[in-house]
N, C-alpha and C. Protein backbone atom coordinates (compact mmCIF):
# COMPACT_ATOMS: atom_id res chain seq x y z
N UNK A 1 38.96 181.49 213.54
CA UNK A 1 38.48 181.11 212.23
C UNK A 1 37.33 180.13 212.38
N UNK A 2 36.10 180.35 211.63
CA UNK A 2 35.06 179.36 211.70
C UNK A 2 35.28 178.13 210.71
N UNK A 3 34.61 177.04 210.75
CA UNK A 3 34.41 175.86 209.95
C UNK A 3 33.13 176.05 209.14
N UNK A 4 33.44 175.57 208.45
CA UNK A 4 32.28 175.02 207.57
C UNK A 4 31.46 173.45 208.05
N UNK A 5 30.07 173.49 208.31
CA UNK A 5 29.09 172.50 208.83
C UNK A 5 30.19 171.17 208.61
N UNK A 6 30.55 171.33 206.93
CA UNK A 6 31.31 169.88 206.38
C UNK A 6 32.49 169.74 207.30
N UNK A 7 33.36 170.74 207.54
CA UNK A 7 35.06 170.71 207.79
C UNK A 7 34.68 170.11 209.55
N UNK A 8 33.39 171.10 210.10
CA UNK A 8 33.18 170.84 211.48
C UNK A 8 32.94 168.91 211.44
N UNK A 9 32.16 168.35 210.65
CA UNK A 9 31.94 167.13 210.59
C UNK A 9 33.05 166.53 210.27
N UNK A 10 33.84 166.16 209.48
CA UNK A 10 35.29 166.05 209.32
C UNK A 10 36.14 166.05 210.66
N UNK A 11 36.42 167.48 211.05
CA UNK A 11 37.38 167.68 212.56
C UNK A 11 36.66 166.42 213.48
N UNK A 12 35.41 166.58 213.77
CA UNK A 12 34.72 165.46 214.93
C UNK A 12 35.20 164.37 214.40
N UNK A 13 34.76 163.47 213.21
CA UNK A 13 34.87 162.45 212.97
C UNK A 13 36.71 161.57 213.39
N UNK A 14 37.55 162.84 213.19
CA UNK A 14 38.75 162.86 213.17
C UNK A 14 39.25 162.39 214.28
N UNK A 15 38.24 163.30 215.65
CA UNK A 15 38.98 163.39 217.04
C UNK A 15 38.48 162.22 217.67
N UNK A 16 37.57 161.79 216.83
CA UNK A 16 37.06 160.51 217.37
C UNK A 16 37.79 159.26 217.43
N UNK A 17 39.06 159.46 216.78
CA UNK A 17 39.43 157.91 215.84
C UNK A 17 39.40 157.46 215.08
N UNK A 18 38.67 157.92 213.60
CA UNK A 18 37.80 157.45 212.86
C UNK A 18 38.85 157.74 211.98
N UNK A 19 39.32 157.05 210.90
CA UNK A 19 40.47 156.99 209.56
C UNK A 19 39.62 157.61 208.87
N UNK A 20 41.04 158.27 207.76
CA UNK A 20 40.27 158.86 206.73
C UNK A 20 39.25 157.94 205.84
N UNK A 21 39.47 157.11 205.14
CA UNK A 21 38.23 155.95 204.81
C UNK A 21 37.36 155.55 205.46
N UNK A 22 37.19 155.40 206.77
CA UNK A 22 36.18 155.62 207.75
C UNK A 22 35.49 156.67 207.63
N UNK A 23 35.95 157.97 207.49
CA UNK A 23 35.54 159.06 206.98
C UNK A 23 34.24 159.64 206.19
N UNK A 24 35.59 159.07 205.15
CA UNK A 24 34.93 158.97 203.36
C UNK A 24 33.95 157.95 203.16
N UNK A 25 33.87 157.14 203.72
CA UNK A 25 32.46 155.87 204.09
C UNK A 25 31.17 156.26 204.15
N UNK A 26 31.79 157.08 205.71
CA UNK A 26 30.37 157.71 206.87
C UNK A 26 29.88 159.03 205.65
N UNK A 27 30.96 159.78 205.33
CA UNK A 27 30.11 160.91 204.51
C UNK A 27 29.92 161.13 203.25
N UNK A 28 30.06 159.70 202.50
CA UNK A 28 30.31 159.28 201.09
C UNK A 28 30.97 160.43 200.43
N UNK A 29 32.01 160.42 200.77
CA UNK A 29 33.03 161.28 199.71
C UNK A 29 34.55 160.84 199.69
N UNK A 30 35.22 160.82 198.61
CA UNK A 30 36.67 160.35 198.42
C UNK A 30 37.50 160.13 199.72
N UNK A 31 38.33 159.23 199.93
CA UNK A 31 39.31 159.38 200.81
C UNK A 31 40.58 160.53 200.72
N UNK A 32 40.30 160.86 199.51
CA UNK A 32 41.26 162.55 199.02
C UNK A 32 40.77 163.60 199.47
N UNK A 33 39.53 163.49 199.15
CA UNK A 33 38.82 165.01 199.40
C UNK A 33 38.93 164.77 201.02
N UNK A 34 38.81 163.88 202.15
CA UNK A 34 39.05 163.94 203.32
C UNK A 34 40.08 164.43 203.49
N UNK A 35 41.30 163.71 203.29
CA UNK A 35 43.05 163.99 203.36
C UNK A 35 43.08 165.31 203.29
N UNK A 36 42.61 165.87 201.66
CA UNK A 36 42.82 167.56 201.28
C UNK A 36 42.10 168.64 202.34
N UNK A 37 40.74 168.05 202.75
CA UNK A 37 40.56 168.53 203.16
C UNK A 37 41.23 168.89 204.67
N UNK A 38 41.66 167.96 205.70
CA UNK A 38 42.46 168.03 206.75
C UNK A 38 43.83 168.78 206.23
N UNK A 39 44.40 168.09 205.63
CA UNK A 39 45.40 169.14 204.98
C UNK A 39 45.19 171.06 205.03
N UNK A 40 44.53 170.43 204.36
CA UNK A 40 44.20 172.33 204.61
C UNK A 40 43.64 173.06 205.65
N UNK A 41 43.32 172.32 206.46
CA UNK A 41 43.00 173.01 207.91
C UNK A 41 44.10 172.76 208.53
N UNK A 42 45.11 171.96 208.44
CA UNK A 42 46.62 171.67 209.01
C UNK A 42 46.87 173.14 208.17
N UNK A 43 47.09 173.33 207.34
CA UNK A 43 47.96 174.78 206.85
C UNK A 43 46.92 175.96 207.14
N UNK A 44 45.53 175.91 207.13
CA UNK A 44 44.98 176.71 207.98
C UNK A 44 45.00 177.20 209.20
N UNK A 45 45.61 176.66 210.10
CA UNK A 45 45.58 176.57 211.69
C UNK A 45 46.94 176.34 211.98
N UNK A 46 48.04 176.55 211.10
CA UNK A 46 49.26 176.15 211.07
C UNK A 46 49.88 175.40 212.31
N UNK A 47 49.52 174.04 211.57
CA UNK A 47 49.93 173.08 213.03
C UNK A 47 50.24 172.12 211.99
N UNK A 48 51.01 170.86 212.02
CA UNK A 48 51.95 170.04 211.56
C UNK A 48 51.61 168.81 211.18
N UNK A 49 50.27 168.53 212.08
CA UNK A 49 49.67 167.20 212.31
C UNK A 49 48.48 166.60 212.63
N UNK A 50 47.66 165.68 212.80
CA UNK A 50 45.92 165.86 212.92
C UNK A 50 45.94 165.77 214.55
N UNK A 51 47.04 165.26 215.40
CA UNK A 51 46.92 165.59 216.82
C UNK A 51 46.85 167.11 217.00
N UNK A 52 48.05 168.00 216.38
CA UNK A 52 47.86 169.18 216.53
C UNK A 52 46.47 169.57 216.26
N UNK A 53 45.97 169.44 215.14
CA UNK A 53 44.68 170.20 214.83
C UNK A 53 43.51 169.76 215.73
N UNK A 54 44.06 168.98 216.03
CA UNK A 54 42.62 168.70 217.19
C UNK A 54 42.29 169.12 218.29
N UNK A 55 43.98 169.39 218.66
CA UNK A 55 43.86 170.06 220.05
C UNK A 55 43.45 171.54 219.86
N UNK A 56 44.01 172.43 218.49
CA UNK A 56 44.17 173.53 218.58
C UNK A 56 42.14 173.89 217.93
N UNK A 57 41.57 173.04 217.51
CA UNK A 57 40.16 172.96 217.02
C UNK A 57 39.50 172.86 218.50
N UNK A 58 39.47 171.66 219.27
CA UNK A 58 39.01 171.60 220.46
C UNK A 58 39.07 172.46 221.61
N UNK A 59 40.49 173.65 221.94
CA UNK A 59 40.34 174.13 222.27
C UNK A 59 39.98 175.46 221.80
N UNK A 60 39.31 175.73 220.11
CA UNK A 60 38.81 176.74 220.02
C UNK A 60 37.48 176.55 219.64
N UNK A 61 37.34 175.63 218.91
CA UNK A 61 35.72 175.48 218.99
C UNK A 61 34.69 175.59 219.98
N UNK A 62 33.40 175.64 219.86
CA UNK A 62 32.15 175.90 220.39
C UNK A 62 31.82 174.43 221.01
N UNK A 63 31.19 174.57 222.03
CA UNK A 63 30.22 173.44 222.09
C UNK A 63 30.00 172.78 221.10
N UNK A 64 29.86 171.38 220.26
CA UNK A 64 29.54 171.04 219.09
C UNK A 64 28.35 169.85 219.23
N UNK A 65 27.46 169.70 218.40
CA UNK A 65 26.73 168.23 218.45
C UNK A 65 27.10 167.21 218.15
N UNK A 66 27.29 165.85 219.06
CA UNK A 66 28.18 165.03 219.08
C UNK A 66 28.16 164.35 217.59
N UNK A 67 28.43 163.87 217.18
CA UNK A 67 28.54 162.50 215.81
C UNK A 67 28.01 161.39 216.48
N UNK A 68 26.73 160.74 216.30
CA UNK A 68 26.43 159.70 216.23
C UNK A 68 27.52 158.52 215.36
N UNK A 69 27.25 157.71 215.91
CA UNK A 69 27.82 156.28 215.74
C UNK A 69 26.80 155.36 215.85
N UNK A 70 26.35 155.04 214.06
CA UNK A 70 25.47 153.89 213.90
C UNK A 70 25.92 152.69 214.38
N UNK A 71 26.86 152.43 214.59
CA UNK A 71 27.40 151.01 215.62
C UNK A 71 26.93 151.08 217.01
N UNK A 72 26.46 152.34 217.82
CA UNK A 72 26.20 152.34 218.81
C UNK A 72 24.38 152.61 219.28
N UNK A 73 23.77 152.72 217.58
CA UNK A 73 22.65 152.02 217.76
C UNK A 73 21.81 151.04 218.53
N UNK A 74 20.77 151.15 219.30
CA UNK A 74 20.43 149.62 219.99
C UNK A 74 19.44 149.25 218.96
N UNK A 75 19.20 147.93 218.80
CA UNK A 75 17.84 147.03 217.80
C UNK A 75 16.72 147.88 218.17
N UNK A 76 15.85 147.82 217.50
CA UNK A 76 14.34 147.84 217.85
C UNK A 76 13.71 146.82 217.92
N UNK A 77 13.80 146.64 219.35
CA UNK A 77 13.05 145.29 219.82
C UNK A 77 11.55 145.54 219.67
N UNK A 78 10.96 144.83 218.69
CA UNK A 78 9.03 145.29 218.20
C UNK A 78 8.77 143.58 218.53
């Protein structure tokens, strides 16, 4: 089953560590619509839990482009 650009951004943000409000922050949208949305790739991918879905995403997904982390920004020293 494929993702959607959004759900693919979501799953990464997920496997990263990143809480659902962390989430909903980074991609300005509800901390629900995150939840619902994981939710439903948990009953999509019928697995129980966001460890499950990560493993069972990671080992089916593609190569992906990583998620930047504006915290891991360096200054622009000018």
């Amino acid at each position: 089953m494929q993702l959607t650009p959004r759900e693919s951004t979501i799953v990464a943000l997920m496997a990263a560590g990143h809480t659902d409000a962390a989430i909903a922050a980074q991609l300005d949208l509800s901390v629900r619509t995150i939840a619902y949305t994981l939710s439903a790739l948990m009953e999509r991918f019928e697995v129980s839990n966001r460890f499950q879905l990560g493993l069972r995403l990671g080992a089916e997904a593609p190569q992906q482009t990583p998620i930047e982390d504006p915290a891991e920004e360096e200054p622009d020293e000018t």
